[in-house]
PDB file of N, CA and C in Angstrom:
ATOM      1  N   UNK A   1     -16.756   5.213  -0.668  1.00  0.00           N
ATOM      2  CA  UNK A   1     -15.338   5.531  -0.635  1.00  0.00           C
ATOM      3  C   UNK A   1     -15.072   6.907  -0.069  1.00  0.00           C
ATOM      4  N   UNK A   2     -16.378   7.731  -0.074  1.00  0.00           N
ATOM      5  CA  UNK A   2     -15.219   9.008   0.058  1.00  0.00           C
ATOM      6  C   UNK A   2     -17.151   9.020   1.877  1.00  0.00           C
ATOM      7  N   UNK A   3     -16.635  10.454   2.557  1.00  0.00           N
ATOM      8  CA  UNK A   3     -17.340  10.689   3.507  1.00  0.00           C
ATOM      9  C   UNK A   3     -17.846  12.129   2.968  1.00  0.00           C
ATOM     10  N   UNK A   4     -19.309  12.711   3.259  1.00  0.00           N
ATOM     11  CA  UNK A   4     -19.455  13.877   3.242  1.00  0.00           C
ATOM     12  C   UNK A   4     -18.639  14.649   4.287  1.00  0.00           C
ATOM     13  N   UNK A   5     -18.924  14.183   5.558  1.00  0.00           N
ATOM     14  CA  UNK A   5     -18.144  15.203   6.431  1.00  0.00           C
ATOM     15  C   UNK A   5     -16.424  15.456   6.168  1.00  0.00           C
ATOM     16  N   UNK A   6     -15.906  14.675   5.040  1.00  0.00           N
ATOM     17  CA  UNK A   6     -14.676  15.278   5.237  1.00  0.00           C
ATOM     18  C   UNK A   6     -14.116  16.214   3.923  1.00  0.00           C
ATOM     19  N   UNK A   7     -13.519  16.693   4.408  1.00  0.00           N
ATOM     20  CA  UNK A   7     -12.999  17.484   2.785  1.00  0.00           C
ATOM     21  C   UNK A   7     -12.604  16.904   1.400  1.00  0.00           C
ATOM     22  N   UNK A   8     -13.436  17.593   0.327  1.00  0.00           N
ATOM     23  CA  UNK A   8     -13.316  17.140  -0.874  1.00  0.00           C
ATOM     24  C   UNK A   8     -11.405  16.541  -1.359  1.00  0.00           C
ATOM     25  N   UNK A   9     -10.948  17.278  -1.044  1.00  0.00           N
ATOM     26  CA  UNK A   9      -9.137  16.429  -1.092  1.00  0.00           C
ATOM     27  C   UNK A   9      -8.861  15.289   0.411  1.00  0.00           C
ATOM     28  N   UNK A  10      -9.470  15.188   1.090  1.00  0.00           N
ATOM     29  CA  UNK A  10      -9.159  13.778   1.557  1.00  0.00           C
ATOM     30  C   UNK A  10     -10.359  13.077   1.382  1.00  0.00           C
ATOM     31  N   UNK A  11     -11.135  13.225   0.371  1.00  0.00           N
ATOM     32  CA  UNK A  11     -12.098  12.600   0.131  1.00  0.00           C
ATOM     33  C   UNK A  11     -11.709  11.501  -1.086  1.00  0.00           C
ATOM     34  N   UNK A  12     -10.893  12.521  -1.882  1.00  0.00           N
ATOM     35  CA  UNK A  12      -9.913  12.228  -3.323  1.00  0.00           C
ATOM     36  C   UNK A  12      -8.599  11.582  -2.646  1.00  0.00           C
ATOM     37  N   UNK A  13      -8.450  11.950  -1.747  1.00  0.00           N
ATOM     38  CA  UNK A  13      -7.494  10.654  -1.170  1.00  0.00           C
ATOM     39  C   UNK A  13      -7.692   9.467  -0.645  1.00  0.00           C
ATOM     40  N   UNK A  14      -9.016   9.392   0.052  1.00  0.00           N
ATOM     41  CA  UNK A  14      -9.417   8.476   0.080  1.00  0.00           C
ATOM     42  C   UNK A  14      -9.898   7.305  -0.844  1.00  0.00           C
ATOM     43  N   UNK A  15     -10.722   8.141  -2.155  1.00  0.00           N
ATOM     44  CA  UNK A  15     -10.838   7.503  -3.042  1.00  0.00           C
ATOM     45  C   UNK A  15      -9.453   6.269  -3.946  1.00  0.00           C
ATOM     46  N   UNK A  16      -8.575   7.622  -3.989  1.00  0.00           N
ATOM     47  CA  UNK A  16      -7.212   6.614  -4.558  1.00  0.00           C
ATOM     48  C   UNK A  16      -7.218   5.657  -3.422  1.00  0.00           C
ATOM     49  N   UNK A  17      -6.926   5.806  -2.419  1.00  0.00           N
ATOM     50  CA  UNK A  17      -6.307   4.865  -1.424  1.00  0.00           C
ATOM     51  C   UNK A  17      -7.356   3.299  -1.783  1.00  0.00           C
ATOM     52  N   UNK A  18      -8.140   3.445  -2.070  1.00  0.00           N
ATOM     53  CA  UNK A  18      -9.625   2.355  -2.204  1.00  0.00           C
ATOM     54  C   UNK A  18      -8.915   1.658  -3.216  1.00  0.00           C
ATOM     55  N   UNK A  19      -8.566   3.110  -4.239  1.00  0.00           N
ATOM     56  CA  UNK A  19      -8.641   2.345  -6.057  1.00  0.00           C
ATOM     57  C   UNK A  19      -7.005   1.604  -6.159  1.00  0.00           C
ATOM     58  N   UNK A  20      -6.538   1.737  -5.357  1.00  0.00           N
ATOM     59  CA  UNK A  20      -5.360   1.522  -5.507  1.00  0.00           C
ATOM     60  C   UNK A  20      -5.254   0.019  -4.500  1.00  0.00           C
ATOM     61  N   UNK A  21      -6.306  -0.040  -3.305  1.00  0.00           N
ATOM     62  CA  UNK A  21      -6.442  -1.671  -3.295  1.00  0.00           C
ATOM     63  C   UNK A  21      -6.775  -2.537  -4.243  1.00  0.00           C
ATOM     64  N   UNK A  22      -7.927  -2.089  -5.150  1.00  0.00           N
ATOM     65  CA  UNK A  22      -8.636  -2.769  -5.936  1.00  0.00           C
ATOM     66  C   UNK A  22      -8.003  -3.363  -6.795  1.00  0.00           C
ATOM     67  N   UNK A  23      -6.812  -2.195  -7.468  1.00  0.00           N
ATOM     68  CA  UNK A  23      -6.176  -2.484  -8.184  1.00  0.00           C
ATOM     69  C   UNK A  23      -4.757  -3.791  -7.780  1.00  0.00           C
ATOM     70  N   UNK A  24      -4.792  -3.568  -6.555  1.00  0.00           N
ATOM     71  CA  UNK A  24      -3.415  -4.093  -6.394  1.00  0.00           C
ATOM     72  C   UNK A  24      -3.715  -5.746  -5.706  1.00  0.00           C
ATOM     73  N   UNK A  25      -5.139  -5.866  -5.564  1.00  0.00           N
ATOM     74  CA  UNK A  25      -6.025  -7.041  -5.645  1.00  0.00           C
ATOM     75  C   UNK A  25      -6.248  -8.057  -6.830  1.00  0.00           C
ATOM     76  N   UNK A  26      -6.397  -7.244  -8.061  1.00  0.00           N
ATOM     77  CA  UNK A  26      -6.937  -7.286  -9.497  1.00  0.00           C
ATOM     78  C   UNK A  26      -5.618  -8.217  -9.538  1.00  0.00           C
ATOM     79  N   UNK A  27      -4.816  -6.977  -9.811  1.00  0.00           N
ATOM     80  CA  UNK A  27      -3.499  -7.796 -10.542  1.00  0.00           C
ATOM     81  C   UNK A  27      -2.626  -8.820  -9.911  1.00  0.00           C
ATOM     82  N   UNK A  28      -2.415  -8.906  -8.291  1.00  0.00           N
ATOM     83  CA  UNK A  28      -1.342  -9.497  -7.446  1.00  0.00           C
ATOM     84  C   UNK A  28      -1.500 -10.431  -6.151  1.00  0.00           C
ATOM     85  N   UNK A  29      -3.074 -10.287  -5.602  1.00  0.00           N
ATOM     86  CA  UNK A  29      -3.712 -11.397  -5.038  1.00  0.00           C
ATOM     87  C   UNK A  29      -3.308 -12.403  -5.103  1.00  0.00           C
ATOM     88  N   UNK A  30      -3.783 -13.126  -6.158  1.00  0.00           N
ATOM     89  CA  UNK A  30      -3.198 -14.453  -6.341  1.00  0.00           C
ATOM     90  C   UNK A  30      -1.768 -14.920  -6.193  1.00  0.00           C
ATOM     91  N   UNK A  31      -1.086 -14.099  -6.450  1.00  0.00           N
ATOM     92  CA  UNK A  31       0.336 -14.053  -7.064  1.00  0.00           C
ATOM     93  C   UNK A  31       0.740 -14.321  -4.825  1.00  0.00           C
ATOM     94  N   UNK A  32       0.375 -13.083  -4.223  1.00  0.00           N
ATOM     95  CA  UNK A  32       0.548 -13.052  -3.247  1.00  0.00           C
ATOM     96  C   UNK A  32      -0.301 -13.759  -2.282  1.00  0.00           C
ATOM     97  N   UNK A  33      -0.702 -14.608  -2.579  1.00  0.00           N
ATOM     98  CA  UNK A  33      -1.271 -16.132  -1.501  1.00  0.00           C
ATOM     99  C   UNK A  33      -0.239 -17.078  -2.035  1.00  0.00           C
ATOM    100  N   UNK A  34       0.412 -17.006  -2.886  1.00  0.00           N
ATOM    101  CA  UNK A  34       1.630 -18.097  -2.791  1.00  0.00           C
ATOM    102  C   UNK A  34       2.442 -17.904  -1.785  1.00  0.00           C
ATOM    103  N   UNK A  35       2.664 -17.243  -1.109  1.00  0.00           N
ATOM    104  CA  UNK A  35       3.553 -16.465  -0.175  1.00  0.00           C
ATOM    105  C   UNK A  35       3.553 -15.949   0.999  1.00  0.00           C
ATOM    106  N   UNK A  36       2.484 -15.376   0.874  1.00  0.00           N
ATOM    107  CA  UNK A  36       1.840 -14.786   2.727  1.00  0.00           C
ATOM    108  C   UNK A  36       0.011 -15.128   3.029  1.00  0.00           C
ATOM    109  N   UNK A  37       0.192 -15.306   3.978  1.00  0.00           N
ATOM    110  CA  UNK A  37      -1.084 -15.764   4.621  1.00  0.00           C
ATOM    111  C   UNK A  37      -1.918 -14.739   4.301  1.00  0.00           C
ATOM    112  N   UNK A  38      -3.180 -14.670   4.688  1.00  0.00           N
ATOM    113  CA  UNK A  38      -4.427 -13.826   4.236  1.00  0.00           C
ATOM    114  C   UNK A  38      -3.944 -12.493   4.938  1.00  0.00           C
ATOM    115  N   UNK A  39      -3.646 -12.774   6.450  1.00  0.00           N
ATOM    116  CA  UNK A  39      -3.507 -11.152   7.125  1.00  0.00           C
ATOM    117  C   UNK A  39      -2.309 -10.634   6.510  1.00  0.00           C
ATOM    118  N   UNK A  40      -1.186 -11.513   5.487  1.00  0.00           N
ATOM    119  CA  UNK A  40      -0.055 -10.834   5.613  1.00  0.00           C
ATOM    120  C   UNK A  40      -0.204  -9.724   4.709  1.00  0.00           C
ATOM    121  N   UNK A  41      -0.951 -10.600   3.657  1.00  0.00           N
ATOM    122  CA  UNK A  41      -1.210 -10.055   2.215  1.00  0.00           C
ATOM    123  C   UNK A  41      -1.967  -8.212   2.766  1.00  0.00           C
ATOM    124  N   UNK A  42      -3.466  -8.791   3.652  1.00  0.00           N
ATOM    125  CA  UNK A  42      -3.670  -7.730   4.003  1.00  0.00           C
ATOM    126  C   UNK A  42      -2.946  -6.529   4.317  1.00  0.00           C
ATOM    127  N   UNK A  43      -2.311  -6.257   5.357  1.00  0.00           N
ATOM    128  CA  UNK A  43      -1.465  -5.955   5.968  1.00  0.00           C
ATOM    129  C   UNK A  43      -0.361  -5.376   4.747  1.00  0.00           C
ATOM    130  N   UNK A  44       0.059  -5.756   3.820  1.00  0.00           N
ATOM    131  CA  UNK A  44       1.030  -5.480   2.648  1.00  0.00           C
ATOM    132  C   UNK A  44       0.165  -4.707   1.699  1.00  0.00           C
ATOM    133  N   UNK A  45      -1.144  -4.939   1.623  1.00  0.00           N
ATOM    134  CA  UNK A  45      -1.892  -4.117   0.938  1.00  0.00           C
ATOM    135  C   UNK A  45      -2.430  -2.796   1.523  1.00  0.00           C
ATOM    136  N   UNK A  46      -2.593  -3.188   2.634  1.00  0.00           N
ATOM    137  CA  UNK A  46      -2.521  -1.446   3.112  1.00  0.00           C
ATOM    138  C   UNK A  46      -1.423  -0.585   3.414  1.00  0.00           C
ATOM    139  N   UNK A  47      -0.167  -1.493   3.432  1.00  0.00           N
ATOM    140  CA  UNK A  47       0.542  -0.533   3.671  1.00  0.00           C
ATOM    141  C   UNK A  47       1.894   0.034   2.375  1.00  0.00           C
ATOM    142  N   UNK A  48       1.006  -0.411   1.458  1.00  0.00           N
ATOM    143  CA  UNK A  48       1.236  -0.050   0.299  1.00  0.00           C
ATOM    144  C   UNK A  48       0.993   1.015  -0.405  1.00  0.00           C
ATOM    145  N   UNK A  49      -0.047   1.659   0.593  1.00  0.00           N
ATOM    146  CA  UNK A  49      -0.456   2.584   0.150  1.00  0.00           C
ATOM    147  C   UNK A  49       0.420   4.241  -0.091  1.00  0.00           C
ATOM    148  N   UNK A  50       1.376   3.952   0.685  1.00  0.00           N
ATOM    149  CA  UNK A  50       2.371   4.762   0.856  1.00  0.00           C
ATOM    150  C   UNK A  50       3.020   5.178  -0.676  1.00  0.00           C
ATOM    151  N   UNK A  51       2.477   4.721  -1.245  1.00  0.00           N
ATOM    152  CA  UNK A  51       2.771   4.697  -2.998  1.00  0.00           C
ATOM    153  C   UNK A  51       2.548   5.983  -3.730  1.00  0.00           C
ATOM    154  N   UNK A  52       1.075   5.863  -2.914  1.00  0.00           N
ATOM    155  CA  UNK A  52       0.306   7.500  -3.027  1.00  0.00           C
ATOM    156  C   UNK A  52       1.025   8.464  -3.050  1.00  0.00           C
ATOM    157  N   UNK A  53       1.816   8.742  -1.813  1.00  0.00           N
ATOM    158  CA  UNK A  53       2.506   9.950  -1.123  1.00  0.00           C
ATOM    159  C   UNK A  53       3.586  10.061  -2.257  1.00  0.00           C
ATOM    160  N   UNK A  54       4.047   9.120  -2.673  1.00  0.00           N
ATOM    161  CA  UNK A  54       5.903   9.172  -3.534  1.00  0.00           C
ATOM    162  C   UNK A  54       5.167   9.500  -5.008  1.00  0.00           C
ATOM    163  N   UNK A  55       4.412   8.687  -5.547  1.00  0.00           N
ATOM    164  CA  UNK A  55       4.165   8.687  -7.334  1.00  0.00           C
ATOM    165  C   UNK A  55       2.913   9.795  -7.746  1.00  0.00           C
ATOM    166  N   UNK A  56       2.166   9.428  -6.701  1.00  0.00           N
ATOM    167  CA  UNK A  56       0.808  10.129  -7.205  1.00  0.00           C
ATOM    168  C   UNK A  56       0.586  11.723  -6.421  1.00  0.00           C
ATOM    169  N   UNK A  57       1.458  12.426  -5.804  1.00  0.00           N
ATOM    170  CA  UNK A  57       1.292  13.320  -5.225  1.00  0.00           C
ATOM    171  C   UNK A  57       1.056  14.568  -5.898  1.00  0.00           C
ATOM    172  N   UNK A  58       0.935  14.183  -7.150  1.00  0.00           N
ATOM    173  CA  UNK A  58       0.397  15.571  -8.555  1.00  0.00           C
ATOM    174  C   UNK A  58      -1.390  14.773  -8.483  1.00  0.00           C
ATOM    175  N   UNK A  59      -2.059  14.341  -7.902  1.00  0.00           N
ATOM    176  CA  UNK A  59      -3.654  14.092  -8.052  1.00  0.00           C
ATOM    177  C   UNK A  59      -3.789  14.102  -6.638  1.00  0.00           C
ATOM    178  N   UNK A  60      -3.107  14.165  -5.124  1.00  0.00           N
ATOM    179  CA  UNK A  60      -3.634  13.557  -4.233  1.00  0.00           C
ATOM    180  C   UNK A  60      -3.009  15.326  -3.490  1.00  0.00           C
ATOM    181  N   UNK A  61      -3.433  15.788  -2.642  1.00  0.00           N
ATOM    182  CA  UNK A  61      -3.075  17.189  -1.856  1.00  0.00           C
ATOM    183  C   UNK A  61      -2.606  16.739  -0.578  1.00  0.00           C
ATOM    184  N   UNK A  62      -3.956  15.514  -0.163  1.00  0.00           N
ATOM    185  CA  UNK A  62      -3.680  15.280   1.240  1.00  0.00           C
ATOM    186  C   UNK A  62      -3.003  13.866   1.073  1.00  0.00           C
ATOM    187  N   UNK A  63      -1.961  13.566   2.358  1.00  0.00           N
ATOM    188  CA  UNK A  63      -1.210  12.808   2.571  1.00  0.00           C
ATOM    189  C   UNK A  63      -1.779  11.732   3.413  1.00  0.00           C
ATOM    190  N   UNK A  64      -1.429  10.544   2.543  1.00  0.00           N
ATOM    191  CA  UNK A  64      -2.125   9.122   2.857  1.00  0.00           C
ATOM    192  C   UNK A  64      -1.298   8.495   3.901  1.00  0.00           C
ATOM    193  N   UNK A  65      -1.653   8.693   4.923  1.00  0.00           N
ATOM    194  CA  UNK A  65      -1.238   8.249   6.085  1.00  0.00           C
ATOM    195  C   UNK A  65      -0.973   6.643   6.688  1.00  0.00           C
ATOM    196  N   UNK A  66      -1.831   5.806   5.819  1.00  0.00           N
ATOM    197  CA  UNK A  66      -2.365   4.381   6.155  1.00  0.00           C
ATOM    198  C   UNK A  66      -2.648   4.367   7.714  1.00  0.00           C
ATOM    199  N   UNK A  67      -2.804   3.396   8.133  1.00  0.00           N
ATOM    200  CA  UNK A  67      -3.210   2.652   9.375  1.00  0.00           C
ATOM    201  C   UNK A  67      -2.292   2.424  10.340  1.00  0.00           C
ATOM    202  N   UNK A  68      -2.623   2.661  11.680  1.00  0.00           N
ATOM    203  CA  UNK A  68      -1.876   2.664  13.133  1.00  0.00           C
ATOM    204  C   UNK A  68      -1.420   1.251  12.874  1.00  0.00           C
ATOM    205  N   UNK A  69      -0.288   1.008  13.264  1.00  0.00           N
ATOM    206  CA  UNK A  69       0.917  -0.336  13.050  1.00  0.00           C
ATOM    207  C   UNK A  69       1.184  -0.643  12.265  1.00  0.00           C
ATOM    208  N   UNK A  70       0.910  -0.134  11.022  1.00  0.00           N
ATOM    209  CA  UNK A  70       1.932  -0.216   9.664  1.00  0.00           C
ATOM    210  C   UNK A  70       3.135   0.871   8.913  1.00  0.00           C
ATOM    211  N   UNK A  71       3.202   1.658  10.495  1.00  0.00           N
ATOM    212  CA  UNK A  71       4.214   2.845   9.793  1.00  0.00           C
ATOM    213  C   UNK A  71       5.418   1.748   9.656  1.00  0.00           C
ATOM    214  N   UNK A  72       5.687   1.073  10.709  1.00  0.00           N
ATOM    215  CA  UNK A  72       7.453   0.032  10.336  1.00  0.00           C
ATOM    216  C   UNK A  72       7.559  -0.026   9.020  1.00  0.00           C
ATOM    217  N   UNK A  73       6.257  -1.097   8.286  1.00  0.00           N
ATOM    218  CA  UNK A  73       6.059  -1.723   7.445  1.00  0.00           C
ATOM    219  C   UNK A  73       6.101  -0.938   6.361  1.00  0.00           C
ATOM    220  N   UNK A  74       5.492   0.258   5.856  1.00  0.00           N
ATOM    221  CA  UNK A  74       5.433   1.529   5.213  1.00  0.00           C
ATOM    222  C   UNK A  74       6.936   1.916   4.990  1.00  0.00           C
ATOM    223  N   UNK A  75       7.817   1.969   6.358  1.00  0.00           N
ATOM    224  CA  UNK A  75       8.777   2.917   5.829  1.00  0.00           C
ATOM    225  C   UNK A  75       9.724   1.720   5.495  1.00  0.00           C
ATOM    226  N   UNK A  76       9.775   0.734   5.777  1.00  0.00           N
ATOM    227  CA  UNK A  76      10.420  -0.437   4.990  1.00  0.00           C
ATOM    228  C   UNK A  76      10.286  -0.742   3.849  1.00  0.00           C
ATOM    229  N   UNK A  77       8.772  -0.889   3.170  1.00  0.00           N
ATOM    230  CA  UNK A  77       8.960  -0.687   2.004  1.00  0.00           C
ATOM    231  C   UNK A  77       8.883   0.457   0.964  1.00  0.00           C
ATOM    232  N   UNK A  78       8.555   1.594   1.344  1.00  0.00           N
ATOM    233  CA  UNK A  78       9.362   3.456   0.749  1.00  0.00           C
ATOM    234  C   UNK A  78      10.294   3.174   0.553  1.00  0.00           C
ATOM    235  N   UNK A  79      11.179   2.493   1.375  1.00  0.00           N
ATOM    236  CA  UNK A  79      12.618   2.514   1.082  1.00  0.00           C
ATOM    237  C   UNK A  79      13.538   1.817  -0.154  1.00  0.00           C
ATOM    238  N   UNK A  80      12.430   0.444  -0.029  1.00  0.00           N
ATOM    239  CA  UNK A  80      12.664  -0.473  -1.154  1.00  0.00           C
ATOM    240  C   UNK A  80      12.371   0.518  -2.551  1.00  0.00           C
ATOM    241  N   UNK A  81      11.244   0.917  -2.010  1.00  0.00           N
ATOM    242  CA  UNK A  81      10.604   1.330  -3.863  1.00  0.00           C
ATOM    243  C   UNK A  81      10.707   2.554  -3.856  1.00  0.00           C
ATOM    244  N   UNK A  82      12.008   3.326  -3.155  1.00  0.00           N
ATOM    245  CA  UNK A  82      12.433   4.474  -3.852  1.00  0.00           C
ATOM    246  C   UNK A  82      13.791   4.180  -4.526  1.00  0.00           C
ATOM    247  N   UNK A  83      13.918   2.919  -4.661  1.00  0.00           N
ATOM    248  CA  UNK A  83      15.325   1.981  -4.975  1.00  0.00           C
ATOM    249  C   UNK A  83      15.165   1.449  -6.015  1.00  0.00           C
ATOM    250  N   UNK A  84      13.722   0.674  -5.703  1.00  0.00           N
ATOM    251  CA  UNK A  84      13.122  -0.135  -7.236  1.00  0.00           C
ATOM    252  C   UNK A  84      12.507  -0.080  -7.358  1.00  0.00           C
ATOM    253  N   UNK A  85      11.487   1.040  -8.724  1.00  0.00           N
ATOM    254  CA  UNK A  85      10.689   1.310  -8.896  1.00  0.00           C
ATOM    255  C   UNK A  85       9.931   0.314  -9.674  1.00  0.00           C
ATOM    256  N   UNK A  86      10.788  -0.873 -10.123  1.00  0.00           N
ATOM    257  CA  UNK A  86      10.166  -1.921 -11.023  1.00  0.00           C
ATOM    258  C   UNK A  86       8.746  -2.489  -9.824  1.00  0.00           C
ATOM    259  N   UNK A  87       7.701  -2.404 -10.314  1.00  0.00           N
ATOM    260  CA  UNK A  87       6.556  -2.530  -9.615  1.00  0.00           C
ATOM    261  C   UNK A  87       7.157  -4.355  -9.115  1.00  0.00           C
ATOM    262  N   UNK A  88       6.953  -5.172 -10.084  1.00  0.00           N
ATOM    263  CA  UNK A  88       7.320  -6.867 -10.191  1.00  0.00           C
ATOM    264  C   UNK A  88       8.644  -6.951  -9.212  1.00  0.00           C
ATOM    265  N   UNK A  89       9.702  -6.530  -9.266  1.00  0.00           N
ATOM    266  CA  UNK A  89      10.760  -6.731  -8.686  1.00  0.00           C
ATOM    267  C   UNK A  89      10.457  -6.277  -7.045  1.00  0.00           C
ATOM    268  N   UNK A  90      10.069  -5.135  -6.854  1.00  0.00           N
ATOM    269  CA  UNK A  90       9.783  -4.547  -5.776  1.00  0.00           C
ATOM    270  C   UNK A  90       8.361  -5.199  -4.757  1.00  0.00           C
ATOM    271  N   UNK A  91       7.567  -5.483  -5.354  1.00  0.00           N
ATOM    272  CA  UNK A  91       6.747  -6.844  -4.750  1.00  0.00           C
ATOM    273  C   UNK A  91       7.302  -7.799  -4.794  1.00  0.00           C
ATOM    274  N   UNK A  92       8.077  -8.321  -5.042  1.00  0.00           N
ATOM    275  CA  UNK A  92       8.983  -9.870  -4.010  1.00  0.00           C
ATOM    276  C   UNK A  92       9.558  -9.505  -2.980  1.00  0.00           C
ATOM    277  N   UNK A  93      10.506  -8.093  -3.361  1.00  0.00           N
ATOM    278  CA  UNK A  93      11.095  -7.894  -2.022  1.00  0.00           C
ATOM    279  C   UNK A  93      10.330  -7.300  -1.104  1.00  0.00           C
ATOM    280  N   UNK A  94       8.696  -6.851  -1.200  1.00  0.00           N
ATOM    281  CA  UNK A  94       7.796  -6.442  -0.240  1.00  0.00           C
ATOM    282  C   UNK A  94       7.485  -7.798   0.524  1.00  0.00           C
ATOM    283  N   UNK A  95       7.117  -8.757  -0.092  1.00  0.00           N
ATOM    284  CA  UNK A  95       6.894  -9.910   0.221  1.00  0.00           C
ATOM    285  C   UNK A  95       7.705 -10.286   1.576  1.00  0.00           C
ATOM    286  N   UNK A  96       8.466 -10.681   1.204  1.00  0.00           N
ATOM    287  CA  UNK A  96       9.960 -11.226   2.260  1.00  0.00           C
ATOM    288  C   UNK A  96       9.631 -10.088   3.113  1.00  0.00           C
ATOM    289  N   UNK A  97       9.562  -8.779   3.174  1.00  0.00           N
ATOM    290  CA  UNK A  97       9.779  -7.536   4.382  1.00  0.00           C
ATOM    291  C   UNK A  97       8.532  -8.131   4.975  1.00  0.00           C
ATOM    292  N   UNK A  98       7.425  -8.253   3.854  1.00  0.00           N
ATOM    293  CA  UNK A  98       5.938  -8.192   5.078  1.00  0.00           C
ATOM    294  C   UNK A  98       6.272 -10.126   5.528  1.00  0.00           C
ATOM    295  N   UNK A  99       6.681 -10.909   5.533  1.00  0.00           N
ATOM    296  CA  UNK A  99       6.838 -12.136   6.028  1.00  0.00           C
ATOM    297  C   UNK A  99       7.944 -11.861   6.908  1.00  0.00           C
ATOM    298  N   UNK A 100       8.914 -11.066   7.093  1.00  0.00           N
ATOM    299  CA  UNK A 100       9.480 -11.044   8.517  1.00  0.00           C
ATOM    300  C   UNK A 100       8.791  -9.825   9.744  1.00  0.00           C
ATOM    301  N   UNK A 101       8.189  -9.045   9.040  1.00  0.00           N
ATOM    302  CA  UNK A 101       7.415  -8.072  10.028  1.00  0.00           C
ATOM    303  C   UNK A 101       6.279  -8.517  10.335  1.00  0.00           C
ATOM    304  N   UNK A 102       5.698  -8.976   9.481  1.00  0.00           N
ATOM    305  CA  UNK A 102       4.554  -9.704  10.185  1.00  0.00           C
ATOM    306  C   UNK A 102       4.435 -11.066  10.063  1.00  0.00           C
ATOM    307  N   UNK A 103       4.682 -11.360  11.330  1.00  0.00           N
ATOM    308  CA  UNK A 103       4.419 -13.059  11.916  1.00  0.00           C
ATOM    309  C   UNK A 103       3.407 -13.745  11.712  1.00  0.00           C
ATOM    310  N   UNK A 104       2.684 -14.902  10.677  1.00  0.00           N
ATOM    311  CA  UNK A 104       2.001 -15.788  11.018  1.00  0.00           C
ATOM    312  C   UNK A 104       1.932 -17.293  10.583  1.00  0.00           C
TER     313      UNK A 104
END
């Protein structure tokens, strides 16, 4: 999870960014193959990560950037879940955003 060559705080960002798939695997996987295809889910799980930057920014220094072609997707759903922080409520309406942004 983390790299020697990079600095101990994006190392710790990296780490969350991991633990925070795992987690969001654990609990909502299933839940989310009723709904979006394998890449969508993917794709919604990384760019979820943006979670980091808003809630967890008292453990994380460096800013979790996610992955080239999910900024749309990112700032579509920031937007949702600086609205609704209800985790449950706010994953349906991630759902529907990542099924019209990403096509399959």
């Amino acid at each position: 999870m983390g790299s020697m060559w990079h600095p101990v705080p994006a190392g710790i960002t990296n780490i969350c960014h991991e633990i925070f798939h795992m987690q969001f695997l654990y609990y909502y996987e299933n839940y989310c193959r009723k709904f979006l295809s394998e890449q969508q889910k993917e794709n919604l799980k990384e760019a979820m990560t943006f979670i980091l930057n808003t809630d967890f920014n008292d453990l994380i220094v460096c800013y979790d950037t996610g992955f080239p072609g999910h900024e749309k997707l990112r700032a579509k759903l920031k937007e949702v879940w600086l609205k609704e922080k209800d985790f449950k409520k706010f994953l349906d309406k991630a759902i529907k955003i990542t099924k019209k942004l990403i096509k399959q």
